[in-house]
N, C-alpha and C. Protein backbone atom coordinates (compact mmCIF):
# COMPACT_ATOMS: atom_id res chain seq x y z
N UNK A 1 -22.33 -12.52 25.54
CA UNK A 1 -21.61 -12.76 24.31
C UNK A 1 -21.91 -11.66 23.29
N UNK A 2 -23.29 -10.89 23.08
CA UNK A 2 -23.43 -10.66 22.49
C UNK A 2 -22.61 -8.87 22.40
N UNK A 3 -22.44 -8.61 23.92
CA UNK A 3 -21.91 -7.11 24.17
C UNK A 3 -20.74 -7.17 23.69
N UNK A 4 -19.82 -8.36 24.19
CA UNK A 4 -18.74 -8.79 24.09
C UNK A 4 -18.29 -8.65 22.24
N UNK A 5 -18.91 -9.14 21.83
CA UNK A 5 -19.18 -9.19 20.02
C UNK A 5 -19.03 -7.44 19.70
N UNK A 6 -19.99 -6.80 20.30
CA UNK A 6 -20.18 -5.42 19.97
C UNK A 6 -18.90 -4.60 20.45
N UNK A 7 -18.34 -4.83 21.17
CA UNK A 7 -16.74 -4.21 21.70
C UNK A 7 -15.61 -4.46 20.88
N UNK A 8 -15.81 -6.10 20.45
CA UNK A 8 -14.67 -6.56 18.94
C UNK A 8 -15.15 -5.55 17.87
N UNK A 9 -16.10 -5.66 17.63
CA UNK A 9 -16.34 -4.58 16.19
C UNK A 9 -16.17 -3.61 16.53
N UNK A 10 -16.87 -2.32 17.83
CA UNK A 10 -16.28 -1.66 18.25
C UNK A 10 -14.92 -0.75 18.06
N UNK A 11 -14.01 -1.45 18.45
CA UNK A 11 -12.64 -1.60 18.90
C UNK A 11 -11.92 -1.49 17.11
N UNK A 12 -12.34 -2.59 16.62
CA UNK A 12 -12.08 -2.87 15.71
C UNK A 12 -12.25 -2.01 14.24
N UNK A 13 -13.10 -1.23 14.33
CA UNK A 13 -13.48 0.00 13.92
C UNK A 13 -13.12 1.42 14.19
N UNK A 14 -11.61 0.87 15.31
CA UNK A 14 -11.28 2.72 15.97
C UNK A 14 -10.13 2.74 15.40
N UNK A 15 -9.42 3.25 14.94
CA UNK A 15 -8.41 3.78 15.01
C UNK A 15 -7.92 4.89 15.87
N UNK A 16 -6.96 4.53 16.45
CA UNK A 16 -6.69 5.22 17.75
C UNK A 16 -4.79 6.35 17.59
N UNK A 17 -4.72 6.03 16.18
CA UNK A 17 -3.24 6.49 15.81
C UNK A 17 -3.09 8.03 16.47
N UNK A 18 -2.13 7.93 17.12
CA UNK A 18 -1.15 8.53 17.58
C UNK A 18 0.23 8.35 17.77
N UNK A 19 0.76 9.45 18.35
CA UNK A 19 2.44 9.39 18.48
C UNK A 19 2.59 8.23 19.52
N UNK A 20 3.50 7.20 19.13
CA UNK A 20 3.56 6.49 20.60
C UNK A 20 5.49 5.75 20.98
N UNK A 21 5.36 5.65 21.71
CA UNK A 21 7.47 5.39 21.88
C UNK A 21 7.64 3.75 20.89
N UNK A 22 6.73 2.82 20.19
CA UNK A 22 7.13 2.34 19.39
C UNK A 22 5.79 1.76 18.79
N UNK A 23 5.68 1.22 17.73
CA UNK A 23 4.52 0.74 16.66
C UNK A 23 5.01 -0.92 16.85
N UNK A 24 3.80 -1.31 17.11
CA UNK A 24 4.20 -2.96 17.01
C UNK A 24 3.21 -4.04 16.13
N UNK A 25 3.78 -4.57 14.78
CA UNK A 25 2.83 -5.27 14.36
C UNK A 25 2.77 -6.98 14.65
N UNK A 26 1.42 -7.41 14.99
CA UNK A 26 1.64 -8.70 15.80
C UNK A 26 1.79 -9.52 14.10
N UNK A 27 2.73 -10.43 14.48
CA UNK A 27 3.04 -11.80 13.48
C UNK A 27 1.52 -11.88 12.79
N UNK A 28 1.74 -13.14 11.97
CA UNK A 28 0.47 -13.68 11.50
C UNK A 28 1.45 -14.71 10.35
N UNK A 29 0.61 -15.77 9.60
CA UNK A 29 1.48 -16.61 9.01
C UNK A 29 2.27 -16.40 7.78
N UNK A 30 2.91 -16.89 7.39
CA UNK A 30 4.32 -16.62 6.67
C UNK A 30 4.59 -17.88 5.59
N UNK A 31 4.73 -17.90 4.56
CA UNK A 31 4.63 -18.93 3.66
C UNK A 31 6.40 -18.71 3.39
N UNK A 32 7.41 -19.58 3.88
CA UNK A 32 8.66 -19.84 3.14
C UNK A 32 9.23 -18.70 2.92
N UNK A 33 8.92 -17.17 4.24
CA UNK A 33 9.54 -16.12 3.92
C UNK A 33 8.68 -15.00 3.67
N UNK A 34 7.39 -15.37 3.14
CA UNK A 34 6.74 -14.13 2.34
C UNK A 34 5.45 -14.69 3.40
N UNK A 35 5.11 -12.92 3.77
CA UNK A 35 3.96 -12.51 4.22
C UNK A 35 2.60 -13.22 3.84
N UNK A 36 1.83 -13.51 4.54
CA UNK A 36 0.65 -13.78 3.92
C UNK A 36 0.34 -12.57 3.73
N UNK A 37 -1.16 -12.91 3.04
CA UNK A 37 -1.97 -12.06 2.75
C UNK A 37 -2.39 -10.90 3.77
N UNK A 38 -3.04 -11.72 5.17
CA UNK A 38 -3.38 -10.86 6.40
C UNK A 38 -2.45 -10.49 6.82
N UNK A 39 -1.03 -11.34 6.65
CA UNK A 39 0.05 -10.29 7.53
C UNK A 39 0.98 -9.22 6.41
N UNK A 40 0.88 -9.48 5.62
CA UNK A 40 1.04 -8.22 4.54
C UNK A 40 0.35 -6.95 4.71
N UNK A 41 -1.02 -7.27 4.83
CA UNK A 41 -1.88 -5.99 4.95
C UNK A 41 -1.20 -5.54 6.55
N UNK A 42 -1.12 -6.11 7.53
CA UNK A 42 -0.97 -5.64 8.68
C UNK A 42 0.52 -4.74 8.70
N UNK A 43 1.74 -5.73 7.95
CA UNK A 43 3.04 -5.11 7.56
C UNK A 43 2.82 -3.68 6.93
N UNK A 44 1.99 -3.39 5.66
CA UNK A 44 1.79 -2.37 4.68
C UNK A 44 1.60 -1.41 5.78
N UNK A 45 0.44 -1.91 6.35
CA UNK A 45 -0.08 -0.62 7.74
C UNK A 45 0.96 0.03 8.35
N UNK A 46 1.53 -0.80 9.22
CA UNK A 46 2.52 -0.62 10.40
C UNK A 46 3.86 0.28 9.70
N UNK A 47 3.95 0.08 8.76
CA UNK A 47 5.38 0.58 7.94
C UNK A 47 4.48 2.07 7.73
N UNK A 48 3.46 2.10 6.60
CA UNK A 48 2.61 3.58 6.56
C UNK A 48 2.61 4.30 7.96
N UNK A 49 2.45 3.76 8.85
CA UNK A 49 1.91 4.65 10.53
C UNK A 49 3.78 5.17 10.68
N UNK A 50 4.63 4.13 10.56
CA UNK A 50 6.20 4.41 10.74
C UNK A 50 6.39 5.93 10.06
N UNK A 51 6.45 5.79 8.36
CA UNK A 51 6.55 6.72 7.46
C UNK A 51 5.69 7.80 8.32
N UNK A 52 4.80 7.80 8.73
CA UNK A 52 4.11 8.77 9.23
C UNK A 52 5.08 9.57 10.37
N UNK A 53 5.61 9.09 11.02
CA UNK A 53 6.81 9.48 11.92
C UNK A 53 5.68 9.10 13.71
N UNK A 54 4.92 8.40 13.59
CA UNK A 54 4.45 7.95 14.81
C UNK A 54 4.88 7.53 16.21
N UNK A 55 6.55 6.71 15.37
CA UNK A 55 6.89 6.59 16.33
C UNK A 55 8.26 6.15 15.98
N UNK A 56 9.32 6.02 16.87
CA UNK A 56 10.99 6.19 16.42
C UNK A 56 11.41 4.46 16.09
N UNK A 57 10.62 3.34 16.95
CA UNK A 57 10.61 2.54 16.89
C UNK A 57 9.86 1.41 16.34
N UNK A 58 9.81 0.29 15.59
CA UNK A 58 9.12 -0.84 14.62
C UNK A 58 9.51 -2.13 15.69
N UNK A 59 7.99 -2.83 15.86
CA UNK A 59 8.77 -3.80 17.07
C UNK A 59 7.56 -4.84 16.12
N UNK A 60 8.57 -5.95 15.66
CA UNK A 60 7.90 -7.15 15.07
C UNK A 60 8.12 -8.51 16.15
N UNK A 61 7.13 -8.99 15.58
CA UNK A 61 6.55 -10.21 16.61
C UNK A 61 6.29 -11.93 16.02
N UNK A 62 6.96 -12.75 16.18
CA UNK A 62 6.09 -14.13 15.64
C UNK A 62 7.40 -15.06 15.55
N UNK A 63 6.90 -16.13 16.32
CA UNK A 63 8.09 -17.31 15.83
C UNK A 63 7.82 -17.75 14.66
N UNK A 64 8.06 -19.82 14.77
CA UNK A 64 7.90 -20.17 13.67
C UNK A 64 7.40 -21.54 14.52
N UNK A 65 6.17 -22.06 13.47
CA UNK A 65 5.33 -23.47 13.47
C UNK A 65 6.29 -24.33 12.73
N UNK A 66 6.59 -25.83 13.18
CA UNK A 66 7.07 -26.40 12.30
C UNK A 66 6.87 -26.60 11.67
N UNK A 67 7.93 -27.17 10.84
CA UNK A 67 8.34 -27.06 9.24
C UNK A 67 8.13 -25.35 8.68
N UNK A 68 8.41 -24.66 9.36
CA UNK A 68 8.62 -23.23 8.60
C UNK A 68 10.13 -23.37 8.49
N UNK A 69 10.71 -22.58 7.60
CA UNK A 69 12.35 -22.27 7.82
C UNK A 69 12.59 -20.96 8.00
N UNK A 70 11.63 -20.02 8.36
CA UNK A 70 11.90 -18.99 9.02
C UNK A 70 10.77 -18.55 9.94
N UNK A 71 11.19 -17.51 10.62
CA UNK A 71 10.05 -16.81 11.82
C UNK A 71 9.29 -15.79 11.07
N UNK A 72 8.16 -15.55 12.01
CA UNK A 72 7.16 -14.19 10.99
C UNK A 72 7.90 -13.01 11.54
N UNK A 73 8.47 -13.18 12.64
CA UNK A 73 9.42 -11.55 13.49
C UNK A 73 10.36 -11.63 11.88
N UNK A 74 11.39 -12.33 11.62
CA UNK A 74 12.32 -12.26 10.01
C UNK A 74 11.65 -11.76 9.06
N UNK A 75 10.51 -12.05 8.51
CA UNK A 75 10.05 -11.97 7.72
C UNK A 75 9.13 -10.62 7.76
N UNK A 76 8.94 -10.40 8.90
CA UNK A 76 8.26 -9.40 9.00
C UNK A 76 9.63 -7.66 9.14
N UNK A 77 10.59 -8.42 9.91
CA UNK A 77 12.18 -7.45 9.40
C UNK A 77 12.20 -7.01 7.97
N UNK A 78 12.48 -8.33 7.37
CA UNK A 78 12.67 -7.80 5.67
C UNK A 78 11.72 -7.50 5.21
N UNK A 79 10.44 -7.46 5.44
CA UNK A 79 9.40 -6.60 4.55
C UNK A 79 9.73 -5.02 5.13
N UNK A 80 9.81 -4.76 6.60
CA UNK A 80 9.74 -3.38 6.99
C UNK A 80 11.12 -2.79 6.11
N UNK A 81 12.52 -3.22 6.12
CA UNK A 81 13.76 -2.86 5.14
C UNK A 81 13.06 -2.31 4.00
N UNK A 82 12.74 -3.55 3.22
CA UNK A 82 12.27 -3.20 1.62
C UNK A 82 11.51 -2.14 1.31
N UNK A 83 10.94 -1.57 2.93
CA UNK A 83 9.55 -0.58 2.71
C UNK A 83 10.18 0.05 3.21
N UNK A 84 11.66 0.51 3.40
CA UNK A 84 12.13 2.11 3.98
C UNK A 84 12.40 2.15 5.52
N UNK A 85 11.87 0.91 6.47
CA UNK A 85 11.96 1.11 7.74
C UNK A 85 13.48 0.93 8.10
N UNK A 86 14.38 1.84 8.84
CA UNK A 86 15.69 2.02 9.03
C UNK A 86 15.85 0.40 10.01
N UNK A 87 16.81 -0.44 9.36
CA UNK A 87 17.10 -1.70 10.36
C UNK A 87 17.51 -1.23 11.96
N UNK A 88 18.01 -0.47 11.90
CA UNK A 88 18.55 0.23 13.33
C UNK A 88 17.33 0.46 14.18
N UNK A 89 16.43 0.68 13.51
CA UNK A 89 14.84 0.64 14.49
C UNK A 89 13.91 -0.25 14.50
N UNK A 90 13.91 -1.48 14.11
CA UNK A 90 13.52 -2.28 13.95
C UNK A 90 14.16 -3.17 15.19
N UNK A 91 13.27 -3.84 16.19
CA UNK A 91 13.76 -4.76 16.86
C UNK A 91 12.32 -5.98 17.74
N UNK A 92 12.49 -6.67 17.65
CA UNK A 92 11.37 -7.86 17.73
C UNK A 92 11.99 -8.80 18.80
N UNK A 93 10.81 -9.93 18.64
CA UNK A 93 10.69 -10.75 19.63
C UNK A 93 11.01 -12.12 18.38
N UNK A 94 11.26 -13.40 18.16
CA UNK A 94 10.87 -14.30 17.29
C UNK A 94 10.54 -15.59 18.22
N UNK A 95 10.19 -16.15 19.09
CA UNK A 95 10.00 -17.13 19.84
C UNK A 95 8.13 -17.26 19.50
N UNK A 96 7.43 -16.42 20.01
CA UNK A 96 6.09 -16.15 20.15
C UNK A 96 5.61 -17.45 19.27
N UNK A 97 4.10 -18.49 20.01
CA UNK A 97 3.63 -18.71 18.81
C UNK A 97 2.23 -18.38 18.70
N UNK A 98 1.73 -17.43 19.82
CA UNK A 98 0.79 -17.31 20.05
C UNK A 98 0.31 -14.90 20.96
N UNK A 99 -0.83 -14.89 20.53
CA UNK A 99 -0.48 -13.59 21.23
C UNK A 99 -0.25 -13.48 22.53
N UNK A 100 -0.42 -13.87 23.05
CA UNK A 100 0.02 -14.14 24.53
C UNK A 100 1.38 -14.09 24.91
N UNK A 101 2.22 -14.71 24.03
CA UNK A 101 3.40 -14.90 24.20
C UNK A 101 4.30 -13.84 24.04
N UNK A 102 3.53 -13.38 22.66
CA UNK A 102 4.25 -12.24 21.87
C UNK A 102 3.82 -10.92 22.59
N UNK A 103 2.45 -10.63 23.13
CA UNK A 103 2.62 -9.53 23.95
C UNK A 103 3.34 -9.49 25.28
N UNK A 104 3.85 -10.92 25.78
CA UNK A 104 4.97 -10.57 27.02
C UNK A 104 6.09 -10.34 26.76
N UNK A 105 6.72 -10.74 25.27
CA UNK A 105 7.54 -10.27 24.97
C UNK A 105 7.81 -9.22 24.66
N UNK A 106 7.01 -8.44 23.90
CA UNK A 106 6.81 -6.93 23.60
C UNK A 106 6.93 -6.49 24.95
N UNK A 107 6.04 -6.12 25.84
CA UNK A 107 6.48 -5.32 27.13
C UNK A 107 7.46 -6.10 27.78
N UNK A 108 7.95 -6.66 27.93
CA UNK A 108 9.70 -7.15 28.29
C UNK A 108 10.52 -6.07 27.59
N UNK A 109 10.27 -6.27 25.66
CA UNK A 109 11.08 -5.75 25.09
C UNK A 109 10.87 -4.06 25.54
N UNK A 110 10.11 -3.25 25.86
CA UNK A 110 9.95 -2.07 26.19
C UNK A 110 10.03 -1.80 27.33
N UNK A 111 9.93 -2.50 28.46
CA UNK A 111 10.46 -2.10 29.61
C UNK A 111 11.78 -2.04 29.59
N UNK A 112 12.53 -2.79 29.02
CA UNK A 112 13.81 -2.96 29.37
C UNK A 112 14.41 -1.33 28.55
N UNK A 113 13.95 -1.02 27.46
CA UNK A 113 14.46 0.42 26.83
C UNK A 113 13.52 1.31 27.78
N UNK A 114 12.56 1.22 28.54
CA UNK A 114 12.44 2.61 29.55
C UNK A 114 11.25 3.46 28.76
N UNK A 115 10.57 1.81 27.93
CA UNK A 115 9.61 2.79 26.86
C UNK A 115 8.12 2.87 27.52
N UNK A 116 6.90 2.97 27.62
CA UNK A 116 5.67 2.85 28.48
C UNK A 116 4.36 2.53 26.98
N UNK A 117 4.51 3.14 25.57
CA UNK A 117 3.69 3.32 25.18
C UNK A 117 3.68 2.68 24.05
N UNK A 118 2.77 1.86 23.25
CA UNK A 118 2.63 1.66 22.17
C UNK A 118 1.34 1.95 20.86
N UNK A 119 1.65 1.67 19.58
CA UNK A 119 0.38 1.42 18.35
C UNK A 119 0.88 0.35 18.51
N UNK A 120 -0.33 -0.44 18.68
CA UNK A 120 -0.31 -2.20 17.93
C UNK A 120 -0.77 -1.93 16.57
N UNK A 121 -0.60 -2.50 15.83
CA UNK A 121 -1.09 -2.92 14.30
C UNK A 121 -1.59 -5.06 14.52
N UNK A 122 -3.10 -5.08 14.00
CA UNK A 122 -3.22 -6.45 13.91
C UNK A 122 -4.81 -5.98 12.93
N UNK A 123 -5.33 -7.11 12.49
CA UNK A 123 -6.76 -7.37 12.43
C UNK A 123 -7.90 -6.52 13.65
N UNK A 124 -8.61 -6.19 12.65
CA UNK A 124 -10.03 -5.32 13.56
C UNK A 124 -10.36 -6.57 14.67
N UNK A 125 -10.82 -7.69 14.01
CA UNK A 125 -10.85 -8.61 15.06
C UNK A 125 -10.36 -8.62 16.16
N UNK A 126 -8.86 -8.77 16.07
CA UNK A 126 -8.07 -8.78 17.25
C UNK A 126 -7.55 -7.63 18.48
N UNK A 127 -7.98 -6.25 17.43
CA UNK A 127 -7.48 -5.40 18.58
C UNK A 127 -8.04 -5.18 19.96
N UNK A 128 -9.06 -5.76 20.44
CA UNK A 128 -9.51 -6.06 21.55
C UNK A 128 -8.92 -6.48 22.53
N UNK A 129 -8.77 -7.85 22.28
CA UNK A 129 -7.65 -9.03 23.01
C UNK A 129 -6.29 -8.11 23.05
N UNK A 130 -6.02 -7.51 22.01
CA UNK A 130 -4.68 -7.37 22.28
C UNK A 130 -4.06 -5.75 23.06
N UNK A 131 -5.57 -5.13 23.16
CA UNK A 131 -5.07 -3.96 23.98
C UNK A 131 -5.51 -4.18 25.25
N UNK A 132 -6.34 -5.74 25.48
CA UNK A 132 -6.75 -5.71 27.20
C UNK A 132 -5.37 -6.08 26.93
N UNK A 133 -4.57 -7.07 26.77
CA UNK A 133 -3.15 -7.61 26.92
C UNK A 133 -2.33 -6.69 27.42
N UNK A 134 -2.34 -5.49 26.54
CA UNK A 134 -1.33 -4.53 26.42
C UNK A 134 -1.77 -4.18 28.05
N UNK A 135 -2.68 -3.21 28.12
CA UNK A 135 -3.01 -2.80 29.55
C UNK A 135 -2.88 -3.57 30.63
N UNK A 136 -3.35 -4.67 31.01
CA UNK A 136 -2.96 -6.14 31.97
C UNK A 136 -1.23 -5.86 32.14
N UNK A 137 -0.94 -6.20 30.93
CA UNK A 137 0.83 -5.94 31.02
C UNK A 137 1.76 -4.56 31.50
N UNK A 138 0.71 -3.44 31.79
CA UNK A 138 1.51 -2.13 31.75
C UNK A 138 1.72 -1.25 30.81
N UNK A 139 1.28 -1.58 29.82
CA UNK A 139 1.67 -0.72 28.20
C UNK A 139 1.04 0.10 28.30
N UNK A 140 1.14 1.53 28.14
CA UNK A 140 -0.27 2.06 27.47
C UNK A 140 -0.40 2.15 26.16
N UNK A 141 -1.24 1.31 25.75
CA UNK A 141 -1.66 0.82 23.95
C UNK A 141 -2.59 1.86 23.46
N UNK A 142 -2.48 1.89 22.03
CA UNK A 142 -3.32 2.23 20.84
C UNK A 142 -3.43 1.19 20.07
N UNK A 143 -4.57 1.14 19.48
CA UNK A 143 -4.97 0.22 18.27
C UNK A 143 -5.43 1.09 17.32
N UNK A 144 -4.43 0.67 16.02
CA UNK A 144 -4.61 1.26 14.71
C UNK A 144 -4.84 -0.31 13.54
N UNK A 145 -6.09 -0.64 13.39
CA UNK A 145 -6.36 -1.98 12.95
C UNK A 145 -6.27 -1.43 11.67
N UNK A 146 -5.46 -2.52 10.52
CA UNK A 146 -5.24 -2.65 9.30
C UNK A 146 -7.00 -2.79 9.01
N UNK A 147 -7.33 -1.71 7.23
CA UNK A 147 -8.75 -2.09 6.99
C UNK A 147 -8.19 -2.75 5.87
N UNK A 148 -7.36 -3.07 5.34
CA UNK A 148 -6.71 -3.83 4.30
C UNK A 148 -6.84 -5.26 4.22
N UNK A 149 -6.57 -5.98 4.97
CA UNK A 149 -6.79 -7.29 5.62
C UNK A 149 -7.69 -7.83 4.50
N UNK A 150 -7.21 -9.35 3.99
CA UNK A 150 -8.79 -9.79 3.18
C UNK A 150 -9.73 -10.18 4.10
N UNK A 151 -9.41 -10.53 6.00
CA UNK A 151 -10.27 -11.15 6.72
C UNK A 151 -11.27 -9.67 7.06
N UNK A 152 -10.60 -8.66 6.99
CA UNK A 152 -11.74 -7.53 6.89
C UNK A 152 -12.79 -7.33 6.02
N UNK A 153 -12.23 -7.81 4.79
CA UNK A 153 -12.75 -7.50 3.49
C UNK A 153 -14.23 -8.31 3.46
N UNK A 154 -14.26 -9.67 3.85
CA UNK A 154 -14.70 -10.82 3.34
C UNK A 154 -15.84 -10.83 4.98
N UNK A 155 -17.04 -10.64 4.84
CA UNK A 155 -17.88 -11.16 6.13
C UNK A 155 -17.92 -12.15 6.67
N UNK A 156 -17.71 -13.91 5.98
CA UNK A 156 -17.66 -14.65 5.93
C UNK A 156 -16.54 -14.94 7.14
N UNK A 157 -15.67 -14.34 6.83
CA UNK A 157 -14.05 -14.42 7.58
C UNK A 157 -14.07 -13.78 8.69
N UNK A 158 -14.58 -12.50 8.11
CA UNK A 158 -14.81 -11.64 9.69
C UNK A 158 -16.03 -12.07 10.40
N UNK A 159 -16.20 -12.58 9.85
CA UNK A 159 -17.53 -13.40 10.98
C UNK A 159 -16.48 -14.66 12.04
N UNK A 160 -16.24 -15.34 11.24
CA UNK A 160 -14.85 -16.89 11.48
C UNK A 160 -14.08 -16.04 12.77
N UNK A 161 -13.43 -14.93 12.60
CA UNK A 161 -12.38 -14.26 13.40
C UNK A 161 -12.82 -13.79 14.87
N UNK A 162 -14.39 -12.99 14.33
CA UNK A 162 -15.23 -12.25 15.31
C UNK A 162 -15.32 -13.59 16.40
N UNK A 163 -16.25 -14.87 16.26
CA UNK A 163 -16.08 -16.14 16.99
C UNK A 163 -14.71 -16.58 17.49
N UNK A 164 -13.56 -16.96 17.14
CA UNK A 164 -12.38 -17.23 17.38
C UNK A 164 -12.02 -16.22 18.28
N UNK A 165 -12.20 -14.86 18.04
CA UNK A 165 -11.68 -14.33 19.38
C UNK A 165 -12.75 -13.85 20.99
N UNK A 166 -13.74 -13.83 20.36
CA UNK A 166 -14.69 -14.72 21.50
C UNK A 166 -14.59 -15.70 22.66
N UNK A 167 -13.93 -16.46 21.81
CA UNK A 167 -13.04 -18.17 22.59
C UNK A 167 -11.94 -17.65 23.12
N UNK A 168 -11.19 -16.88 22.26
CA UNK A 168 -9.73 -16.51 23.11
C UNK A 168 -10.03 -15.76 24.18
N UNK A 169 -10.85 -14.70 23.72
CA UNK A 169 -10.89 -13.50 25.02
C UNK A 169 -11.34 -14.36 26.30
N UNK A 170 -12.88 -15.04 25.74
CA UNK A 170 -13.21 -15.56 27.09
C UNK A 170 -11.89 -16.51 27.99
N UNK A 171 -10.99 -16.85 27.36
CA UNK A 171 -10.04 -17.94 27.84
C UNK A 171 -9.02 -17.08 28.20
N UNK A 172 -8.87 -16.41 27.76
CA UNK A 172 -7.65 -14.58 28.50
C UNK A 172 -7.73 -14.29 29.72
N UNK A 173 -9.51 -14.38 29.89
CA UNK A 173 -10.99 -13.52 31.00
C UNK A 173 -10.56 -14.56 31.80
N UNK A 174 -10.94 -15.76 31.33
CA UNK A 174 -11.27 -17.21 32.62
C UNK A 174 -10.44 -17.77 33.28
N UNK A 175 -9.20 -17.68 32.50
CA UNK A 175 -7.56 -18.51 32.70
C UNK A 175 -6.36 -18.03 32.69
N UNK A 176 -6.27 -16.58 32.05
CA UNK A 176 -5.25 -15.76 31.68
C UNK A 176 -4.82 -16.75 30.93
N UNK A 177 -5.10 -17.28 30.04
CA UNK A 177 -4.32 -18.15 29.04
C UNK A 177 -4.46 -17.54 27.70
N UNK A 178 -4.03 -18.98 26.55
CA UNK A 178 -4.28 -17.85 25.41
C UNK A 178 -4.76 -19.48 24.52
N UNK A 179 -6.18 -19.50 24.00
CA UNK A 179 -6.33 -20.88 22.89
C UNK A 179 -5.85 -20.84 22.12
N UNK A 180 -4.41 -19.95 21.53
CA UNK A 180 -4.19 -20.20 20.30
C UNK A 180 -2.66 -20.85 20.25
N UNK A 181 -2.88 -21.31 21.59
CA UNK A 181 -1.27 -22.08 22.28
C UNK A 181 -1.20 -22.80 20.79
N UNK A 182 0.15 -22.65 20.59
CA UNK A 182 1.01 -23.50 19.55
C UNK A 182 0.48 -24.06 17.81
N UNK A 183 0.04 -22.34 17.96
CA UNK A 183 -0.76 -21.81 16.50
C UNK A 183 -0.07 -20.76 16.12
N UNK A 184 -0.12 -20.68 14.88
CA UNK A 184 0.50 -19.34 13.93
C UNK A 184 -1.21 -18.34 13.58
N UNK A 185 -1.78 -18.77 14.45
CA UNK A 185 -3.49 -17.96 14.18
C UNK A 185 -3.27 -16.46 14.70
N UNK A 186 -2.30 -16.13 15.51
CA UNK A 186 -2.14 -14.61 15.74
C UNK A 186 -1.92 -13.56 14.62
């Protein structure tokens, strides 16, 4: 557990930005349209790496928990618009409620355009889980983790996150599953 711990921070601490055939930021929760906090910071990122010219394509990710009236993939559309990202390059998944879900959809969505490579954008926490995902699936991933995040900011939280994906990974490792089945926790 404890190596395992040292690879999340690790990981979570690299930035790996480069050119890649599309930038993908994973969902996270969504209040009635508007970004949270963590998925704001992750949006701000992913749009900056875009502007950067990283990559030609913006691939958003996240259904919706009930009682939402919209998806975090929507919501995560109209924040990339408002921030300059051309709608014509923008294209997502919205079903996902979990990363698991949302990274099979992502390499679905890129195989089918003939693409091989991605930047994920998520939490330092998470880029672990989500580039074994990527690789398992065929992608070849980069992780460029938002340091913006308040769950970065706050030890307390990044401590909470560091554990939580502990549980997931080991359950990725043990089951190919994902614990955050029929959660907006991605």
């Amino acid at each position: 557990m404890a190596a395992t711990t040292v690879r999340i921070w690790q990981q979570g601490n690299q930035d790996e930005r480069r050119p890649a055939d599309a930038i993908v930021v994973l969902g996270a929760a969504q209040y009635d349209g508007r970004p949270s906090p963590v998925f704001e910071a992750r949006l701000s990122h992913a749009v900056g790496l875009f502007h950067q010219g990283l990559a030609p394509l913006f691939v958003v990710t996240g259904g919706r928990i009930p009682g939402d009236t919209t998806t975090e993939a929507a919501v995560a559309r109209q924040y990339a618009i408002a921030h300059g990202v051309p709608a014509q390059a923008i294209i997502g998944e919205d079903q996902a409620r979990n990363t698991l879900t949302s990274m099979r959809s992502v390499a679905v969505l890129l195989k089918d355009r003939g693409l091989q490579s991605a930047l994920f954008v998520s939490d330092p926490t998470h880029m672990l889980r989500v580039l074994r995902m990527a690789a398992d699936m065929g992608i070849e991933g980069y992780g460029s983790p938002t340091t913006t995040s308040p769950v970065a900011a706050d030890p307390v939280a990044r401590l909470q996150a560091t554990v939580h994906e502990l549980g997931a990974l080991g359950d990725y490792f043990l089951t190919g599953g994902d614990s955050e089945a029929g959660t907006a926790a991605h």
